[in-house]
Protein backbone atom coordinates (compact mmCIF):
# COMPACT_ATOMS: atom_id res chain seq x y z
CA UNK A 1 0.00 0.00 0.00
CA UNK A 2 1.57 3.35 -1.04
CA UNK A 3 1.92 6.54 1.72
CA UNK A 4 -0.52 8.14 -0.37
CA UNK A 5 -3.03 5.35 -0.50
CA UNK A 6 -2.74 5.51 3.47
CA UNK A 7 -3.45 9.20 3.28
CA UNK A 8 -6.91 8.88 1.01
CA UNK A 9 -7.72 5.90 3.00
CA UNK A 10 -7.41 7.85 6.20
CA UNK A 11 -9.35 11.27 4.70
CA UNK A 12 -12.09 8.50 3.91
CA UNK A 13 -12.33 6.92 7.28
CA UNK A 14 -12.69 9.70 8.89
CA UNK A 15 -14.74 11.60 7.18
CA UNK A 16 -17.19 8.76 7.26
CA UNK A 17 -16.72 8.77 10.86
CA UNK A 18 -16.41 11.97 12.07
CA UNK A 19 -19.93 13.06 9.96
CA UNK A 20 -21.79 10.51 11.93
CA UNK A 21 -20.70 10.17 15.23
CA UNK A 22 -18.60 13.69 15.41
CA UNK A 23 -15.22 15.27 16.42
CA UNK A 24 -14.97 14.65 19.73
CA UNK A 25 -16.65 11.29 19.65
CA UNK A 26 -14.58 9.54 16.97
CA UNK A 27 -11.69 8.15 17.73
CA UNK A 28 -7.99 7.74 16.37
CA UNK A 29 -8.16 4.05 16.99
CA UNK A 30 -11.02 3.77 14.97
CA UNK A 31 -10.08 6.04 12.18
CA UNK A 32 -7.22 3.89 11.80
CA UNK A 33 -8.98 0.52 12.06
CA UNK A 34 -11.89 1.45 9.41
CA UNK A 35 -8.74 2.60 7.39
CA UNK A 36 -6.71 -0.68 7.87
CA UNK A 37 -3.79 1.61 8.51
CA UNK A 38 -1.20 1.93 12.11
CA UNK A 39 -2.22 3.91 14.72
CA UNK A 40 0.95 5.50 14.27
CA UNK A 41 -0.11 6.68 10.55
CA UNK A 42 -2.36 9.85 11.58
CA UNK A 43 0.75 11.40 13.19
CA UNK A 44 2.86 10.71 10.48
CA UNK A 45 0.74 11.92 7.58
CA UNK A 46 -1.17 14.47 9.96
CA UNK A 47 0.90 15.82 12.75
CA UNK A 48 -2.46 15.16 15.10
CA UNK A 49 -6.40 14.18 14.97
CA UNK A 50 -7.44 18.03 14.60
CA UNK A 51 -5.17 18.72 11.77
CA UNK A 52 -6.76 15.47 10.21
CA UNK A 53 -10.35 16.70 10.34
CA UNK A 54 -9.38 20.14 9.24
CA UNK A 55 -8.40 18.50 6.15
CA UNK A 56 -11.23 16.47 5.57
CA UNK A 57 -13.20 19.49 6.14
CA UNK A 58 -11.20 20.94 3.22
CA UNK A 59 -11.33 17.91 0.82
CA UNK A 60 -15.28 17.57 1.45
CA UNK A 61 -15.96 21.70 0.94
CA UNK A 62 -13.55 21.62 -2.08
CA UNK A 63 -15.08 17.83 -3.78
CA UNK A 64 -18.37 19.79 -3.14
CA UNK A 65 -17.98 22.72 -4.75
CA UNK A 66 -16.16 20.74 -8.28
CA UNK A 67 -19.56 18.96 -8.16
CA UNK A 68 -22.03 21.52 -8.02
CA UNK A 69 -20.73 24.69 -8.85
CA UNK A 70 -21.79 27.58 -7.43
CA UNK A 71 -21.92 30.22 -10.01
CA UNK A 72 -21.87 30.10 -13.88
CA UNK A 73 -20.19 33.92 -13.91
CA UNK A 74 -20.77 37.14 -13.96
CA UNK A 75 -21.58 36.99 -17.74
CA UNK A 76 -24.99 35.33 -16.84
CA UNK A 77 -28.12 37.02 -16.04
CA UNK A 78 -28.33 37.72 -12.26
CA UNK A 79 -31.05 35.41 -11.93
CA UNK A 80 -29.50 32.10 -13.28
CA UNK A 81 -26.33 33.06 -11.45
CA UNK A 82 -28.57 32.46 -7.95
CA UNK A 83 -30.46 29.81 -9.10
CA UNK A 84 -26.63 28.48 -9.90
CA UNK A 85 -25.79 29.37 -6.28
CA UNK A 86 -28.83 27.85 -4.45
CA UNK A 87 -28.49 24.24 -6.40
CA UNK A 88 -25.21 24.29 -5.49
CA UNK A 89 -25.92 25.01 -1.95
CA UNK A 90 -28.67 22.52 -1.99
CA UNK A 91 -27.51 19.81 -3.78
CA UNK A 92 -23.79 20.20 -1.75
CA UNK A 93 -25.94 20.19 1.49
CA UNK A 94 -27.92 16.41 0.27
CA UNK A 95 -24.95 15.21 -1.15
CA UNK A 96 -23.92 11.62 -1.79
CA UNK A 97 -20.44 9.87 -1.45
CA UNK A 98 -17.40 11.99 -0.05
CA UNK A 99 -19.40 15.51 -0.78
CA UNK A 100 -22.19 14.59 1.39
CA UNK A 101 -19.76 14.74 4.42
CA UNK A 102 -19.73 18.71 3.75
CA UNK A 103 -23.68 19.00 4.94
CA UNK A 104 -23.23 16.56 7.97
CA UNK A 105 -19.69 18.51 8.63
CA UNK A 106 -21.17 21.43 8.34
CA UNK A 107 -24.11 21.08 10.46
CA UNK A 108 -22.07 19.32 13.44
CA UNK A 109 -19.90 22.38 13.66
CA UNK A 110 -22.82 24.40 13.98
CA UNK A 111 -23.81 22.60 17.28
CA UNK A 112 -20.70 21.62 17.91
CA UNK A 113 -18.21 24.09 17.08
CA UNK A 114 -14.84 23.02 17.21
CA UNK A 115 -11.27 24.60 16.45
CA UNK A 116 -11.48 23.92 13.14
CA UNK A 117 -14.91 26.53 12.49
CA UNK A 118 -12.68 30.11 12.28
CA UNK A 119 -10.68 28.39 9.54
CA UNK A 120 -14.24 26.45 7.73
CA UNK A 121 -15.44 29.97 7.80
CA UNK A 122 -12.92 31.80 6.62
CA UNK A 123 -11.75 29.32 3.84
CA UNK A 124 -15.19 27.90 2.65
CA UNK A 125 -18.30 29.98 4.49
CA UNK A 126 -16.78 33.47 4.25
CA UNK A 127 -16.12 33.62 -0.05
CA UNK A 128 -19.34 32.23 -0.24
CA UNK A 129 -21.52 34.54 1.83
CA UNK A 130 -19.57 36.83 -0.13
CA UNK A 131 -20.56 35.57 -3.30
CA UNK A 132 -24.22 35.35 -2.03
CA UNK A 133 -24.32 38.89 -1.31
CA UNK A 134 -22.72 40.06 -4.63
CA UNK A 135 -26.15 38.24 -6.91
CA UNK A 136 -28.44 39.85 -4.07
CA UNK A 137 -27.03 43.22 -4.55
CA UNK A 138 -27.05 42.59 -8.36
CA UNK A 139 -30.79 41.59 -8.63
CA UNK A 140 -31.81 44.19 -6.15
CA UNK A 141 -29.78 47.28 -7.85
CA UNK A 142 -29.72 50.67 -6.47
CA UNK A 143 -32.87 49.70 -4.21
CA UNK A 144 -30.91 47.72 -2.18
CA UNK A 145 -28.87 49.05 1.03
CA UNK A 146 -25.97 47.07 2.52
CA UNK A 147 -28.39 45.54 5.50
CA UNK A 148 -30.86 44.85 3.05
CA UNK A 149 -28.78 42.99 0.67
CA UNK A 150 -27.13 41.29 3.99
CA UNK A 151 -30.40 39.97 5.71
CA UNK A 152 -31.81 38.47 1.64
CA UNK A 153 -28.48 36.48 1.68
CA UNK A 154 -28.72 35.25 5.07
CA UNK A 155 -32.55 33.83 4.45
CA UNK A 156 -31.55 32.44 0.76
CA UNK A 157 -28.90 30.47 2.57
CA UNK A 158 -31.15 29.69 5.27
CA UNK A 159 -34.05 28.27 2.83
CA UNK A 160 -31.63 25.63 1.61
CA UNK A 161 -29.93 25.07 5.30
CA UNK A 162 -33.33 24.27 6.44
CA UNK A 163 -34.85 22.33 4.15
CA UNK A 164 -31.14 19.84 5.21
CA UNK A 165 -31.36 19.76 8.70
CA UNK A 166 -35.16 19.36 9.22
CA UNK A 167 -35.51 16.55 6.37
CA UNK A 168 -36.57 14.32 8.50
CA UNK A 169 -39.28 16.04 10.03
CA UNK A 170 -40.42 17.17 6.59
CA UNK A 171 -40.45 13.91 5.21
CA UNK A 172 -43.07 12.78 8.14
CA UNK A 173 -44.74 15.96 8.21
CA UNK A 174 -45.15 15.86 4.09
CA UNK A 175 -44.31 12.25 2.71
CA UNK A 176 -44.80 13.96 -0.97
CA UNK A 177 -42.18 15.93 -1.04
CA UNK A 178 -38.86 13.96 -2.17
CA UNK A 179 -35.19 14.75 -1.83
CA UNK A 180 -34.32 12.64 -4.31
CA UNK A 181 -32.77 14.83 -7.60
CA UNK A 182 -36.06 15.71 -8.93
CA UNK A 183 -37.75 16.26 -5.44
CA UNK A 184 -34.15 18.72 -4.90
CA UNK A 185 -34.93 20.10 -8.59
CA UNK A 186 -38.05 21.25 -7.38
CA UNK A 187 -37.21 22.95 -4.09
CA UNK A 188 -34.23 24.91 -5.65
CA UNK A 189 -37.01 26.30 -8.44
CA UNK A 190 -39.28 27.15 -5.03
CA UNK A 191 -36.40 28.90 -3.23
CA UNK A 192 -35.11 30.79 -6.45
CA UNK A 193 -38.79 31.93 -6.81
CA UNK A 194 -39.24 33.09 -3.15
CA UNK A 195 -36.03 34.52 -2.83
CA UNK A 196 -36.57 36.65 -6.13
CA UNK A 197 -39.95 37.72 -5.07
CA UNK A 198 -38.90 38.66 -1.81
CA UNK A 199 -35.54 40.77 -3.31
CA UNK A 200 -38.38 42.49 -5.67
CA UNK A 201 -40.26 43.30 -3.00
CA UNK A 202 -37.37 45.06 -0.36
CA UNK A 203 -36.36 46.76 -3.76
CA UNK A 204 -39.70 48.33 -4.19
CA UNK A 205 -40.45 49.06 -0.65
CA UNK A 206 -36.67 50.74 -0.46
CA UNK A 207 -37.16 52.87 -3.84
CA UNK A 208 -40.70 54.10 -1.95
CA UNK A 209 -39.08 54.52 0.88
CA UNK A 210 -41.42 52.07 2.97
CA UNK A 211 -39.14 50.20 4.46
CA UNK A 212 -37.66 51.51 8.25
């Protein structure tokens, strides 16, 4: 087995791991075992168990993002450029494989933070809020103030966020409504379409001068 097979093997295992049972709760030992590596092998190719899951925190954001893209560019019309953004952010968030570890990551470090959140935001969360913001402000134009444009970002993002982490609930509460790809199809068209409404509407109420 080659040093980097050990290394892939051991971003696998853990990632597996860590996404279901969490940082704190997973183990080196186990890591190790589900790898079929030596203890030993997390140090070497590592340094420690935190610098391990900051890296599978990379590899899942980054395996993510080359799966579902998250905008087309600034060439497209501000409207396909979110719908771009919130299938990304959907589809990311109800992944499969190694890129659904970045939804079960993700939401673990939001109830259980750990070292490793300052750098997730600033290397993944951060350019992407960012990026959010910059398609608000687009679609909304002149109409749109910086809190305005901040507070439509932070409830398109929050749309898709909740639509991960209360699946379960929703699929008892509504057993019609599917996460499978069309199902996820269909709620990215309903976000895009709320979202855009609700940009049209702080535009208006801003150009009127309606809104506090």
């Amino acid at each position: 087995m080659t040093q980097d097979g050990t290394r892939q093997r051991l971003l696998r295992a853990a990632g597996e791991i860590i996404s279901r049972k969490g940082f704190r709760a997973a183990t080196v030992r186990e890591i190790c075992a589900r790898a079929e590596a030596n203890v030993a092998s997390v140090k070497y190719h590592f340094g420690n168990k935190r610098r391990l899951y900051e890296e599978v925190l990379r590899a899942a954001f980054e395996e993510s993002v080359r799966a579902h893209p998250p905008d087309p560019g600034p060439d497209f019309p501000p409207a396909e450029r979110l719908r771009a953004f919130i299938r990304s952010l959907v589809f990311r968030l109800h992944g499969s494989g190694r890129g659904s570890w970045f939804g079960m990551l993700l939401t673990r470090e939001m109830y259980e933070p750990t070292e490793a959140l300052d750098q997730l935001v600033q290397r993944a969360i951060r350019p992407m809020s960012t990026l959010l913001q910059e398609m608000v402000r687009e679609l909304g134009g002149l109409g749109l103030d910086d809190r305005a444009v901040l507070f439509c970002g932070l409830s398109v993002a929050a749309q898709c966020q909740h639509f991960f982490r209360s699946s379960e609930v929703v699929r008892r509460l509504y057993p019609s409504l599917r996460f499978d790809r069309q199902g996820l199809e269909e709620l990215v068209e309903h976000i895009l379409a709320f979202s855009l409404a609700a940009i049209e509407n702080y535009r208006r109420a801003d150009s009127a001068g309606g809104r506090p």
